[in-house]
C-alpha atoms as a PDB file:
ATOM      1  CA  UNK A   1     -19.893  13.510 -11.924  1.00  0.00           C
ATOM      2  CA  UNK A   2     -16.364  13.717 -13.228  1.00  0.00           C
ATOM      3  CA  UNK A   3     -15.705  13.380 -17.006  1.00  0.00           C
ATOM      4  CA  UNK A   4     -13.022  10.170 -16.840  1.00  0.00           C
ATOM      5  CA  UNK A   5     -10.350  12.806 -19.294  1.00  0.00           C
ATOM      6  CA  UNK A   6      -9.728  14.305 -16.079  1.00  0.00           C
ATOM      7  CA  UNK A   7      -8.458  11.534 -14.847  1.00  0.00           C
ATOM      8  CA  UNK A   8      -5.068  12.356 -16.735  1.00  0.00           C
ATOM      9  CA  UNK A   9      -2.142  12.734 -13.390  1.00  0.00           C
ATOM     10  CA  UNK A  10      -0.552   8.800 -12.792  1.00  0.00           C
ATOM     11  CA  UNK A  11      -0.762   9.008  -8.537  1.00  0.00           C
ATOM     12  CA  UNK A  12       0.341   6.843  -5.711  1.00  0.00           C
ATOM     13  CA  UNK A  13      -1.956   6.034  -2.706  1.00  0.00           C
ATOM     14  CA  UNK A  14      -0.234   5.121   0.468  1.00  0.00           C
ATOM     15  CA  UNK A  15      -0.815   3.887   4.010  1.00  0.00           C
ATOM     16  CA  UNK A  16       1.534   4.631   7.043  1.00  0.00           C
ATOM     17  CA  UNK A  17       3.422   1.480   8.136  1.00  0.00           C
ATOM     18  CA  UNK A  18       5.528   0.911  10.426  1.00  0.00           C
ATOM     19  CA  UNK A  19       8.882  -0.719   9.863  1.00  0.00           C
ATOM     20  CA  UNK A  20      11.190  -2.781  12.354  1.00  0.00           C
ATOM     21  CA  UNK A  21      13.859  -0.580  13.177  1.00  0.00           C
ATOM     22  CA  UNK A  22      15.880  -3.323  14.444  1.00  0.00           C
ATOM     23  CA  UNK A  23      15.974  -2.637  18.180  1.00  0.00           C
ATOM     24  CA  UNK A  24      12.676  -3.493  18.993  1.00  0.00           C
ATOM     25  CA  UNK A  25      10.890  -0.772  18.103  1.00  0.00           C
ATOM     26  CA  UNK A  26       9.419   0.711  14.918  1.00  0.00           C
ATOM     27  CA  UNK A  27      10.111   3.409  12.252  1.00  0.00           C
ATOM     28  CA  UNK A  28       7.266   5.393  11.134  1.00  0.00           C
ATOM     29  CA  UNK A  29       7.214   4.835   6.878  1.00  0.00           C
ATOM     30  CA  UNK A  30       4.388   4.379   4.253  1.00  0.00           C
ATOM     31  CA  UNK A  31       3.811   1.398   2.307  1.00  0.00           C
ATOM     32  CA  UNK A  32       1.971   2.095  -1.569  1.00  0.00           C
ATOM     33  CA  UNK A  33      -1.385   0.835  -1.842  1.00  0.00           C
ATOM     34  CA  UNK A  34      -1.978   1.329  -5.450  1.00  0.00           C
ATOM     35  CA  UNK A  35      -0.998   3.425  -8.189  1.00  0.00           C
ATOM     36  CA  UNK A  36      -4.195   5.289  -9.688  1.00  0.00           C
ATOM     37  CA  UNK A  37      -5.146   7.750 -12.373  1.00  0.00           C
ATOM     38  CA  UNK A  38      -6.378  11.140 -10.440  1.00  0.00           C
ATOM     39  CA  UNK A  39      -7.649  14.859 -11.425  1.00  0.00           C
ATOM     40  CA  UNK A  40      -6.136  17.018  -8.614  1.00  0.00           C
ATOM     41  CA  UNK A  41      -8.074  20.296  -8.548  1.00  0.00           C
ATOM     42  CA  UNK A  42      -6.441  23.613  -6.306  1.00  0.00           C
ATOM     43  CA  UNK A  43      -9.135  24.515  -3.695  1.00  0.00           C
ATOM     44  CA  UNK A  44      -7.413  27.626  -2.204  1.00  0.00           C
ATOM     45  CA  UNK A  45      -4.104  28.376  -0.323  1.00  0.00           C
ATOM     46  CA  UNK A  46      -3.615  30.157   3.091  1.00  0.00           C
ATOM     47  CA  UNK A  47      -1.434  30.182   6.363  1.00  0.00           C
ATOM     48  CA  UNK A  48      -1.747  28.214   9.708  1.00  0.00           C
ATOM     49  CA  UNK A  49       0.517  27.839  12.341  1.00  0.00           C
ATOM     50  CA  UNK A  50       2.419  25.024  12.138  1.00  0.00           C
ATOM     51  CA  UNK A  51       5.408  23.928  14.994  1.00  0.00           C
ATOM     52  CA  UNK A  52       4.863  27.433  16.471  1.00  0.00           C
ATOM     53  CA  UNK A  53       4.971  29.052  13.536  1.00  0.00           C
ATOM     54  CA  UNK A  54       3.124  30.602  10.474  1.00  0.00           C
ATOM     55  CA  UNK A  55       3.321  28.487   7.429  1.00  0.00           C
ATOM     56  CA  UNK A  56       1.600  28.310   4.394  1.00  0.00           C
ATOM     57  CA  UNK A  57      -1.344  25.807   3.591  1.00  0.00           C
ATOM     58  CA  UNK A  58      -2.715  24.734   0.166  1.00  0.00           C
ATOM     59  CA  UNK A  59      -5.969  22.624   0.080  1.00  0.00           C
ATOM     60  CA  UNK A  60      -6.522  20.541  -3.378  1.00  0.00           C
ATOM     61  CA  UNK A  61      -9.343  18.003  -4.150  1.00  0.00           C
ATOM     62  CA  UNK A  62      -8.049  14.740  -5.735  1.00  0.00           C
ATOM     63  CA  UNK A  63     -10.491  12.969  -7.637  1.00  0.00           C
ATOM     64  CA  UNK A  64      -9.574   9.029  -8.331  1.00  0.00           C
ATOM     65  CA  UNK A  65     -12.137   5.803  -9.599  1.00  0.00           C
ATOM     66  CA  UNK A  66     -13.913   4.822  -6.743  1.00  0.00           C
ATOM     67  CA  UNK A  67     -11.832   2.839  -4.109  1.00  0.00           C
ATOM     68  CA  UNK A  68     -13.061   1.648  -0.594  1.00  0.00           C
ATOM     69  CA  UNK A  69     -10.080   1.503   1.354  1.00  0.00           C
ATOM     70  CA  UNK A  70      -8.926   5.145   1.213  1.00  0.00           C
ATOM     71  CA  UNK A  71      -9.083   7.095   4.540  1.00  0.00           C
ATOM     72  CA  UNK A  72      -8.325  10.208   6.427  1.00  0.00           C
ATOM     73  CA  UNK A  73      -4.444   9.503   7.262  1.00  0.00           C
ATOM     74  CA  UNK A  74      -3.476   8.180   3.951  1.00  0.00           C
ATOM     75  CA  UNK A  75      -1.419  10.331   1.895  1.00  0.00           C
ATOM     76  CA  UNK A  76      -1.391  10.357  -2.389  1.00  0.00           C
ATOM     77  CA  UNK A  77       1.635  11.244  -3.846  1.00  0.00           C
ATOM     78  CA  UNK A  78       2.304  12.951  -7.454  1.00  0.00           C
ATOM     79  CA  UNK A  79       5.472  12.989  -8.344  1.00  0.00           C
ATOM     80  CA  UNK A  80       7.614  15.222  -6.195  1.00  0.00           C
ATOM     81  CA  UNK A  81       4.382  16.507  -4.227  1.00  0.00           C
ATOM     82  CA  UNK A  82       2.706  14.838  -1.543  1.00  0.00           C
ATOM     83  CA  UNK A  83      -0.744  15.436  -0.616  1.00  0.00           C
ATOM     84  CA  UNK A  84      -2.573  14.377   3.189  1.00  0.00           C
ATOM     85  CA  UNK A  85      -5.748  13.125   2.570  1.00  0.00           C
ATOM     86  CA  UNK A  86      -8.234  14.573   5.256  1.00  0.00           C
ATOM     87  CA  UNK A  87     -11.455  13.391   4.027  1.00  0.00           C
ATOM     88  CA  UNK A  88     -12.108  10.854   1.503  1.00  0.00           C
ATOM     89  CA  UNK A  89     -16.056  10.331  -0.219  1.00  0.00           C
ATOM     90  CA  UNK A  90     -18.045   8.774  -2.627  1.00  0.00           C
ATOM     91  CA  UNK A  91     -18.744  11.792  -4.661  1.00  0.00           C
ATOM     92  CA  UNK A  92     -22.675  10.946  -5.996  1.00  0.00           C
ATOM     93  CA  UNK A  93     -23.056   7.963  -3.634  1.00  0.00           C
ATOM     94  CA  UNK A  94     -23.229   5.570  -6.987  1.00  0.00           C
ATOM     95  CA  UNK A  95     -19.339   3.553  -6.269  1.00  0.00           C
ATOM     96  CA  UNK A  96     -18.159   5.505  -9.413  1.00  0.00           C
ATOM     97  CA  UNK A  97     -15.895   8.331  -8.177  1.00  0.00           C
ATOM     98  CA  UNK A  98     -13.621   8.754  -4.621  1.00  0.00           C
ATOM     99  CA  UNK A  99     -13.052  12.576  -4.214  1.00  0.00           C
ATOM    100  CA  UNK A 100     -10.130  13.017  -1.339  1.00  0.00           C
ATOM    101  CA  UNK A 101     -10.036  16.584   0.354  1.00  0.00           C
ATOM    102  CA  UNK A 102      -6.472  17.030   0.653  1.00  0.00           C
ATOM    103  CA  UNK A 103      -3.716  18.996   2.032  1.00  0.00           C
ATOM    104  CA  UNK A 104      -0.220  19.723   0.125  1.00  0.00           C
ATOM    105  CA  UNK A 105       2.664  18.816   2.670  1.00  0.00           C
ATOM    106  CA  UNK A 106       5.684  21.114   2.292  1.00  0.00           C
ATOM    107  CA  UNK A 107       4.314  24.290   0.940  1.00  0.00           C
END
């Protein structure tokens, strides 16, 4: 269960979407779902190859009130830092809590 004073960063959710790019084709963007209160909890760091080469990954759990339209492919953003959800699930299976397993882009 997670105490609801850990709830304490203010984060976006959002969705890709694409947007008319005005030649009849489409430019890949996101479009905010909601804004949410979140506890975003480091799970560990390490490297991966990335475009060819090595790159460093950090994997974070983000914790937000239950929500059923989050999904593997959204991304939550915190500020300046933008994290790819991977996984998203009800954490006791009671509605209460959504815990995303998430990946920091750009680090």
């Amino acid at each position: 269960m997670i105490a609801i004073g850990r709830l304490r960063r203010r984060v976006a959710i959002e969705r890709p979407a694409g947007t008319p790019d005005g030649a009849g084709g489409t430019r890949d963007g996101w479009t905010a779902v909601a804004t949410v209160w979140a506890a975003i909890e480091p799970l560990g760091a390490g490297e991966a190859m990335v475009a060819g080469r090595l790159d460093g990954v950090a994997s974070h759990r983000v914790a937000v009130r239950f929500r059923a339209d989050v999904a593997g492919g959204d991304r939550i953003v915190a500020g300046a830092r933008v994290f790819r959800v991977l996984a998203a699930y009800d954490a006791d299976e009671r509605r209460r809590h959504l815990v995303c397993v998430c990946e920091e882009e750009g680090r």
